[in-house]
Structure formats: structure tokens, C-alpha cells
N, C-alpha and C. Protein backbone atom coordinates (compact mmCIF):
# COMPACT_ATOMS: atom_id res chain seq x y z
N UNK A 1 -60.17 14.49 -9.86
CA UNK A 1 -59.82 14.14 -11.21
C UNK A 1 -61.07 14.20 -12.07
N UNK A 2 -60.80 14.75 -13.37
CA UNK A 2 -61.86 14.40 -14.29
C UNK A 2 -61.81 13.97 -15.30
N UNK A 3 -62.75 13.20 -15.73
CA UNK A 3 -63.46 11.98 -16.79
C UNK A 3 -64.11 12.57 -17.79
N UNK A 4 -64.12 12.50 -18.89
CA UNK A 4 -64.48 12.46 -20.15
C UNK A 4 -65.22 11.83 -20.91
N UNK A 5 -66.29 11.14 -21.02
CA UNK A 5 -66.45 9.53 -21.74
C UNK A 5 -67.37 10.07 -23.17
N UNK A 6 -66.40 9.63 -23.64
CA UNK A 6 -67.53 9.92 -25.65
C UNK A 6 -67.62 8.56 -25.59
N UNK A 7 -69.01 8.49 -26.22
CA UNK A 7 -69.74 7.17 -26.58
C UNK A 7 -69.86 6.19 -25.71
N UNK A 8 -70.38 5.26 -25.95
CA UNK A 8 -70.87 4.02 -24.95
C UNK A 8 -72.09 4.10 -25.41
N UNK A 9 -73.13 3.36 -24.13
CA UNK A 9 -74.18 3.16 -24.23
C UNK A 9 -75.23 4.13 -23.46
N UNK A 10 -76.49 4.34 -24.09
CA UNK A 10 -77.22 5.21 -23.53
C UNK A 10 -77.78 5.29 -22.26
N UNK A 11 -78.31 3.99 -22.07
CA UNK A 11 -78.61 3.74 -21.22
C UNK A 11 -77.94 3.13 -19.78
N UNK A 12 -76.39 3.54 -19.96
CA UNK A 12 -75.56 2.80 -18.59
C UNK A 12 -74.85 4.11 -18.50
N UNK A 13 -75.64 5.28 -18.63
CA UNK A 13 -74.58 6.87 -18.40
C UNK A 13 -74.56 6.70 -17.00
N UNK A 14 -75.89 6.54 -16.33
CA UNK A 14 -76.12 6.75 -14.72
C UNK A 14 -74.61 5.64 -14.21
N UNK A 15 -74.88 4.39 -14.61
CA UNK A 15 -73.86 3.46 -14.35
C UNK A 15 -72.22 3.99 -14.59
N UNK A 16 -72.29 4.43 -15.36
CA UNK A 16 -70.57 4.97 -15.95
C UNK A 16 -70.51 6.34 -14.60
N UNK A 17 -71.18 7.16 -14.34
CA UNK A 17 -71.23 8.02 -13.58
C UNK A 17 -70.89 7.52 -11.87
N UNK A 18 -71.78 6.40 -11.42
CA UNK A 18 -71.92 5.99 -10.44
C UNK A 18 -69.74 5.29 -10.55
N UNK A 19 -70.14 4.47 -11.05
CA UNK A 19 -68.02 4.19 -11.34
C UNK A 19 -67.59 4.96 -10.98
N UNK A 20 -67.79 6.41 -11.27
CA UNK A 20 -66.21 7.33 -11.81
C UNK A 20 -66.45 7.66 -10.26
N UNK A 21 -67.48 8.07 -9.64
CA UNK A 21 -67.58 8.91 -8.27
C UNK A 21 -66.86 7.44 -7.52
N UNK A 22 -67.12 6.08 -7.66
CA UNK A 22 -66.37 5.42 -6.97
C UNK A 22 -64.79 5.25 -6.82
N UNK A 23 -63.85 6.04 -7.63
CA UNK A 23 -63.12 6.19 -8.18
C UNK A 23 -62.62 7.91 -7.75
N UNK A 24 -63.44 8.54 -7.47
CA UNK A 24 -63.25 9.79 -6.75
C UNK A 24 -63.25 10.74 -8.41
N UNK A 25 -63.94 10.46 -9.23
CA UNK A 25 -63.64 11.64 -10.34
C UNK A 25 -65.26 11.85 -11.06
N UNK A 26 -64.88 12.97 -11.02
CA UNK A 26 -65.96 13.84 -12.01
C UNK A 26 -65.96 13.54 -13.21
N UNK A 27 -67.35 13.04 -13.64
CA UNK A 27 -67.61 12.09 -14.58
C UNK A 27 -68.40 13.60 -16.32
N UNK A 28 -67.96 13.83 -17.12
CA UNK A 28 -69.07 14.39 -18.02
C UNK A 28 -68.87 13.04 -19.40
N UNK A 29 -70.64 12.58 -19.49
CA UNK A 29 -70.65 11.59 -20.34
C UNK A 29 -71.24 11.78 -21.62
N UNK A 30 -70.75 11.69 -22.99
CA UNK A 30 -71.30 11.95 -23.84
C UNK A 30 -71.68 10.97 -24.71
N UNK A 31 -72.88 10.01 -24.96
CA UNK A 31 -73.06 9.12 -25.26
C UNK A 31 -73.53 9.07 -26.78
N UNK A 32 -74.21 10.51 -27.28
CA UNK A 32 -74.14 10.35 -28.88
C UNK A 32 -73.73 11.77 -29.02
N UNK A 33 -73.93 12.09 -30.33
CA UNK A 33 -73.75 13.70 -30.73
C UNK A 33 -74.74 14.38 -30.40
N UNK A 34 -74.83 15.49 -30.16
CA UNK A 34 -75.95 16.61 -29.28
C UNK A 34 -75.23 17.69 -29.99
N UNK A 35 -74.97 18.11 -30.96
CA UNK A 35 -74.80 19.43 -31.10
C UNK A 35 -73.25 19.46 -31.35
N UNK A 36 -72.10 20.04 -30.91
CA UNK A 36 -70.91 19.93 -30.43
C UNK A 36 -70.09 19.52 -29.17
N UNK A 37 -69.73 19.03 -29.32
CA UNK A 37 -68.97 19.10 -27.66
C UNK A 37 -67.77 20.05 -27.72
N UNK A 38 -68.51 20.96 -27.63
CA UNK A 38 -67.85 22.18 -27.51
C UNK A 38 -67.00 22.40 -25.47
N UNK A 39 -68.10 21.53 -24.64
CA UNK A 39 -67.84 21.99 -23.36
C UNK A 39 -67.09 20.78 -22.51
N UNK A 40 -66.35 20.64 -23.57
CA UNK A 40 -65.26 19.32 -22.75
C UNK A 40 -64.09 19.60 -21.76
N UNK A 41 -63.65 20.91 -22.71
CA UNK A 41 -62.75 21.37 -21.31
C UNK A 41 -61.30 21.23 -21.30
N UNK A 42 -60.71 20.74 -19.82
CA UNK A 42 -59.40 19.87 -20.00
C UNK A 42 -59.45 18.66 -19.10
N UNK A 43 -60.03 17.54 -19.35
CA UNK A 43 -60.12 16.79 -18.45
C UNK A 43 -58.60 16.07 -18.20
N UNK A 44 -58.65 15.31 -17.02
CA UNK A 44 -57.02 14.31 -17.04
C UNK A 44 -57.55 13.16 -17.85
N UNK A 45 -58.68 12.23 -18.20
CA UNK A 45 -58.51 11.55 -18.60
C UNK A 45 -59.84 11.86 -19.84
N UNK A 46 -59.60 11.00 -21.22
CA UNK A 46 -60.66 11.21 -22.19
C UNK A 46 -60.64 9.93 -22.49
N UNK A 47 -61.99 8.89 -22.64
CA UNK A 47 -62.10 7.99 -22.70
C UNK A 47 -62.92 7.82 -23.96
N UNK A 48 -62.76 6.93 -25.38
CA UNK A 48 -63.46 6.99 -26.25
C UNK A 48 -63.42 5.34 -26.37
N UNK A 49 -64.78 5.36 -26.37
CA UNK A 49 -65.53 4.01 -26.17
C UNK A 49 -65.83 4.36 -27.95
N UNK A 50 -64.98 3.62 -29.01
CA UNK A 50 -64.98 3.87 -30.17
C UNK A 50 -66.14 2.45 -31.26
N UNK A 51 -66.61 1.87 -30.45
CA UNK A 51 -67.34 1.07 -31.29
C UNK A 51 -68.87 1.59 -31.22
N UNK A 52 -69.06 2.38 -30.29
CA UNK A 52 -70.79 2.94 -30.07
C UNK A 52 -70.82 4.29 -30.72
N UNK A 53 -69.73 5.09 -31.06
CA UNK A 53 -69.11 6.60 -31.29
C UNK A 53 -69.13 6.68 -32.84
N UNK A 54 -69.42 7.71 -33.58
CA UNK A 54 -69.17 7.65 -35.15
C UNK A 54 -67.52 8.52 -35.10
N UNK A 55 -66.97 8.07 -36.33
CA UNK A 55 -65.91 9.28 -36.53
C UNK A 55 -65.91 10.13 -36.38
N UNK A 56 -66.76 10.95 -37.41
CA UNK A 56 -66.93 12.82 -36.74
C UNK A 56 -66.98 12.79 -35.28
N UNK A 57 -67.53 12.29 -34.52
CA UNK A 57 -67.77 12.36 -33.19
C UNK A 57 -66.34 12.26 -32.16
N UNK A 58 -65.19 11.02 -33.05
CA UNK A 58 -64.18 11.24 -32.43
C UNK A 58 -63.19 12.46 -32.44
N UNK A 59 -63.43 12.76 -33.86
CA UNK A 59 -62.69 13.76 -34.55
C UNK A 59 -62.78 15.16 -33.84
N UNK A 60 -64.12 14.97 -33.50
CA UNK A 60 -64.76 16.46 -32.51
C UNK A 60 -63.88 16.57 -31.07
N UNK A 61 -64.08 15.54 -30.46
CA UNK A 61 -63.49 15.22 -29.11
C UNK A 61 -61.87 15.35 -28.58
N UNK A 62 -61.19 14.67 -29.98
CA UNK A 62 -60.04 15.05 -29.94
C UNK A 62 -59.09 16.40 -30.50
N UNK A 63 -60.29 17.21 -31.37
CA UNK A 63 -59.64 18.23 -31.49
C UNK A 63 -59.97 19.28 -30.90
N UNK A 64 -60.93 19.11 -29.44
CA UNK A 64 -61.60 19.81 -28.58
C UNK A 64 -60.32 19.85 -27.46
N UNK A 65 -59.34 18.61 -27.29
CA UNK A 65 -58.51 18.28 -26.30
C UNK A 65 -56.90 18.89 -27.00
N UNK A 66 -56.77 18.97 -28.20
CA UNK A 66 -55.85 19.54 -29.11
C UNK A 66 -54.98 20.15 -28.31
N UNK A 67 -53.73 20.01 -27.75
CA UNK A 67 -52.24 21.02 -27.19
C UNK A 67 -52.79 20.99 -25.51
N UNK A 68 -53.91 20.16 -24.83
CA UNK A 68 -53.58 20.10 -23.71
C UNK A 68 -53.13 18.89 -22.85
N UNK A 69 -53.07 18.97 -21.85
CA UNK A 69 -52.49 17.73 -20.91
C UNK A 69 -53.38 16.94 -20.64
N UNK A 70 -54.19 16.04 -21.83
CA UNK A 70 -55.10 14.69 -21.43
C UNK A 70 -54.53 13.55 -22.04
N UNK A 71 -54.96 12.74 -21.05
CA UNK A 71 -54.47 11.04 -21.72
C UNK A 71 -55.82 11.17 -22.24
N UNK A 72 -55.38 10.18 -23.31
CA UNK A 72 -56.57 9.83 -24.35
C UNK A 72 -56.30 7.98 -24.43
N UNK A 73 -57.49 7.49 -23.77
CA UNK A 73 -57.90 5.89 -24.09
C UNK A 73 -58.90 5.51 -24.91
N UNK A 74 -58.61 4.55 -25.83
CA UNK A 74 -59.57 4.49 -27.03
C UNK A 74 -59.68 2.62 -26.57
N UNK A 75 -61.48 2.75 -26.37
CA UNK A 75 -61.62 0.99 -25.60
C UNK A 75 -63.10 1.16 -27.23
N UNK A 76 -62.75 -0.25 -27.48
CA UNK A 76 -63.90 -0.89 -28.08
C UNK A 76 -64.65 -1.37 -27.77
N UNK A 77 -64.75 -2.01 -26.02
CA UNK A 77 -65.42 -2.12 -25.61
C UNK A 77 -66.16 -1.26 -24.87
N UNK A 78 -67.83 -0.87 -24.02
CA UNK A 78 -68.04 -0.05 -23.72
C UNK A 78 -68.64 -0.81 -22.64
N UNK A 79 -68.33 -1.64 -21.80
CA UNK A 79 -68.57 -2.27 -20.56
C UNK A 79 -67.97 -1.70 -19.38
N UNK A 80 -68.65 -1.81 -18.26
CA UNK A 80 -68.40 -1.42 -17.16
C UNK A 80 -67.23 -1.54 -16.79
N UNK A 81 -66.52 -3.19 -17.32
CA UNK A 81 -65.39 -3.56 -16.71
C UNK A 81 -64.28 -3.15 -17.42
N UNK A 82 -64.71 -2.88 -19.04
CA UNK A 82 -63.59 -2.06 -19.52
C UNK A 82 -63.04 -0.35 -18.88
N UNK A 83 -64.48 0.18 -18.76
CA UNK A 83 -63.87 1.52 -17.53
C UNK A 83 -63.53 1.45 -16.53
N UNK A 84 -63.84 0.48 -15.70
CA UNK A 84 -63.29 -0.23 -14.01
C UNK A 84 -61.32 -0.32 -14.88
N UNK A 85 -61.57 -1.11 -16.18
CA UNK A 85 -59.70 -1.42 -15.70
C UNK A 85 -58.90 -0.27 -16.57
N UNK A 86 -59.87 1.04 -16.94
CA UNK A 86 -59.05 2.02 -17.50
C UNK A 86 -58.55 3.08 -16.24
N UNK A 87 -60.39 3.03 -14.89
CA UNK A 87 -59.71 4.05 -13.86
C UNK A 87 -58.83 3.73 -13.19
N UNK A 88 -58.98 1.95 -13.45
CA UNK A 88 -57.51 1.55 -12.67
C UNK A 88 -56.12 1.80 -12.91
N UNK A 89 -55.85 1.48 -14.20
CA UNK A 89 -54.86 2.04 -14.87
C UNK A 89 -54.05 3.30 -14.76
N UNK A 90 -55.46 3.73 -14.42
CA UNK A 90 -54.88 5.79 -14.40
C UNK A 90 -54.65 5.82 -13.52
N UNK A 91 -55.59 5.45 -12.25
CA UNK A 91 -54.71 5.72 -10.94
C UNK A 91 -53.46 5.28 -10.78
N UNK A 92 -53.54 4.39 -10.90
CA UNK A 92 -52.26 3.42 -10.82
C UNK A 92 -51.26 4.44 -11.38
N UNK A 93 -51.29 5.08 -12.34
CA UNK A 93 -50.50 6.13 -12.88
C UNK A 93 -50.25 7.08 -12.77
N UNK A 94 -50.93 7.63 -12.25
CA UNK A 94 -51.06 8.78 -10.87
C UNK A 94 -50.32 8.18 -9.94
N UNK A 95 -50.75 7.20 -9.39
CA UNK A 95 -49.59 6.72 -8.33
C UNK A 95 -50.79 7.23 -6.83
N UNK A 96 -52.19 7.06 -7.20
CA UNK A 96 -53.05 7.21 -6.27
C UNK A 96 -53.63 5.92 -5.66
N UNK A 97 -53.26 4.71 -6.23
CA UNK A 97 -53.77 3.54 -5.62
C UNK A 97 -55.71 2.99 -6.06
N UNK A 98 -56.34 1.87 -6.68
CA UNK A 98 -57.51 1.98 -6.71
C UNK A 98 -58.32 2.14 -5.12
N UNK A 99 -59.53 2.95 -5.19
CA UNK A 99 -60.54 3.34 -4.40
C UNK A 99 -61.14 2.30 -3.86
N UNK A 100 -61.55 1.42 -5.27
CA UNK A 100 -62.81 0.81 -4.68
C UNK A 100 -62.21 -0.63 -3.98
């Protein structure tokens, strides 16, 4: 499975990364603007941690995902435990059971 994450914090990418592999998914983290995120892709899940993120930045992300098959979660918080109970969620929705 793969992960998506716009915004959060800069310094807990390694941390958000280390999660998702616990969780069994391929993590790409984008924590400010760099240019475009042009190379997002189609992930299964897109996670927008919207209080660390500017608008344009969401605006980019979601019209990068535009007509394909991603869930899109929008957390205000950008804590560990808010992504712990979003991969839970998803699995759970998948119907894959949590990992950790």
C-alpha cells in the first residue's frame, strides 16, 4: 500500500516514515512546498495534515489525485498518533487487520 503525507512537521518525516513501514506501506512525505508535487502518483491513501500545509499546497495535492482511486484524510493534527489512528482506519477498511 501507499502513503502520501502533505504537510506535518519537518522534522518527524524519518518518524512518519518509520510508522508507515510498520504498517507495511510505502511512505512519500511532503512536508513543505519544494517546487510542485508533480510526483505523487496514485497512492491508496493521501493524508493532509492541514494545519502545518498552506492552501496552494493543498490545492496542488488534490488536483494532482483528480479522477483517481485515493481516499483523501484531512487531520489537523500532525502527531504520530493522529497517523497511527488514520493507518488504522484504512486497514481496517481494507479489511487487512492493524500490523503493529
Amino acid at each position: 500500500m501507499s502513503v502520501v503525507i502533505v504537510g506535518g512537521n519537518e522534522c518527524m518525516v524519518r518518524q512518519y516514515k518509520e510508522l508507515c513501514s510498520e504498517y507495511k506501506c510505502k511512505a512519500k512525505i511532503y512536508p513543505k512546498m519544494t517546487g510542485s508535487l508533480k510526483n505523487i502518483g496514485a497512492p491508496d491513501l493521501l493524508v493532509l495534515f492541514t494545519s502545518t500545509v498552506s492552501h496552494k499546497m493543498i490545492r496542488n495535492a488534490l488536483d494532482q489525485t483528480k479522477g483517481k482511486p485515493v481516499r483523501t484524510v484531512r487531520s489537523h493534527t500532525s502527531s504520530m498518533n493522529a497517523l497511527k489512528a488514520i493507518l488504522e482506519d484504512h486497514m481496517e477498511e481494507r479489511g487487512e487487520g492493524a500490523y503493529v
